[in-house]
Every structure is written in C-alpha cells, then in structure tokens.
Protein backbone atom coordinates (compact mmCIF):
# COMPACT_ATOMS: atom_id res chain seq x y z
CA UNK A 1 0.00 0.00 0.00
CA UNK A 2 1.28 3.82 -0.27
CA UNK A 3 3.32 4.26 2.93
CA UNK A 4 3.92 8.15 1.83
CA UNK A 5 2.35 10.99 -0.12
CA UNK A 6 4.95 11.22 -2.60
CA UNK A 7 4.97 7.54 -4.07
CA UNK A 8 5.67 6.52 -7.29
CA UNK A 9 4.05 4.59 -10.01
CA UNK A 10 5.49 3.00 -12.07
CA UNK A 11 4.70 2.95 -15.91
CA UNK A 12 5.65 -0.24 -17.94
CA UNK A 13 9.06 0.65 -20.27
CA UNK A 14 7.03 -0.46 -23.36
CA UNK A 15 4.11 2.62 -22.42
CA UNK A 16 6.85 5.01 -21.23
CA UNK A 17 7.00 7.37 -24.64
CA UNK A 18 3.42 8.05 -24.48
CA UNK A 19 3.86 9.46 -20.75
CA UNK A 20 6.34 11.94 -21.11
CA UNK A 21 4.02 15.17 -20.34
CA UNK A 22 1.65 15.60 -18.04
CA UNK A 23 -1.02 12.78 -16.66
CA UNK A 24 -4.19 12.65 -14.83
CA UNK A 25 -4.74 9.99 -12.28
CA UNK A 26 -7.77 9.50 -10.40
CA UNK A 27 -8.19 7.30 -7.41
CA UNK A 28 -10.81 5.90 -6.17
CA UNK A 29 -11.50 4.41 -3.16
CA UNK A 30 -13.79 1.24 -2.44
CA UNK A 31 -16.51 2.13 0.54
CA UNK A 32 -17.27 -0.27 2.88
CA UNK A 33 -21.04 -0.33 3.36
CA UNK A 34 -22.15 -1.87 6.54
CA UNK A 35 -24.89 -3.41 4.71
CA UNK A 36 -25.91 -5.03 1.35
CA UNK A 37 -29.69 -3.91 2.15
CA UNK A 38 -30.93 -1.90 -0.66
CA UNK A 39 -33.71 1.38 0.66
CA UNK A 40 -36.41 -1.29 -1.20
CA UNK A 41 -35.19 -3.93 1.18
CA UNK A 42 -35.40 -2.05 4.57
CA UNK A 43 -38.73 -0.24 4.00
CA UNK A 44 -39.34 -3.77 3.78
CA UNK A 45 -38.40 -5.08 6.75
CA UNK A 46 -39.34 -1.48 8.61
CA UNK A 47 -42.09 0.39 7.03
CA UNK A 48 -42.84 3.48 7.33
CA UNK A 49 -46.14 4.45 9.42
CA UNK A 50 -47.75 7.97 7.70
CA UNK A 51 -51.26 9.24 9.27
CA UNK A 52 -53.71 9.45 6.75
CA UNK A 53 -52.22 7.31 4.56
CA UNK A 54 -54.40 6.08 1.36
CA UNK A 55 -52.76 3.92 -1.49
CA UNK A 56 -53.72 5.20 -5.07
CA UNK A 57 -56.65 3.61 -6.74
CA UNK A 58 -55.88 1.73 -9.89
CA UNK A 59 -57.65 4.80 -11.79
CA UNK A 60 -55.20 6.95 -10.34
CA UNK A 61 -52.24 4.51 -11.28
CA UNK A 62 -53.64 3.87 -14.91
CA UNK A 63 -54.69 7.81 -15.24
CA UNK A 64 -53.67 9.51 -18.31
C-alpha cells in the first residue's frame, strides 16, 4: 500500500513514450457499506407508518 504521499508509479518501459508530459490519475476508493440492504429492502423489513395514509386507486395509477 502507499506508505507516503509522494509515491511513485510505475509505468511499464514499453508505455513510457506516451507518458512523457503531463497525466491525470484518479483514485478511487472502495466504501465499505455496513450493509448489502438496498432502501427497497429495509422499508421492507421497517415500514414506514404515515397518518392518513391512502394507497392510489388503480384509476389513479392507470390515469392519463
């Protein structure tokens, strides 16, 4: 792993030439999630309560 800000990479000698100017790297970093649960799959599990509540009629659905 990089031990220091300043570490090198290193380019293969056969890509070498086409690296001679400037390049951009961009690093990104894995996140670990503490969960595979997708929003679907804990509404699930835990759904939400909302006073009042009334589902759509199939009218209402279907409406155009």
């Amino acid at each position: 792993m990089c031990e220091g800000a300043n570490t090198a990479i290193d380019i293969p000698a056969e890509h070498r030439a086409k690296f001679q100017h400037q390049v951009k790297v961009i690093l990104m970093a894995e996140e670990e999630s503490e969960s595979t649960a997708t929003l679907i799959d804990r509404l699930l599990a835990s759904p939400r309560r909302v006073k009042d509540f009334r589902p759509l009629t199939r009218e209402e659905i279907y409406g155009r």
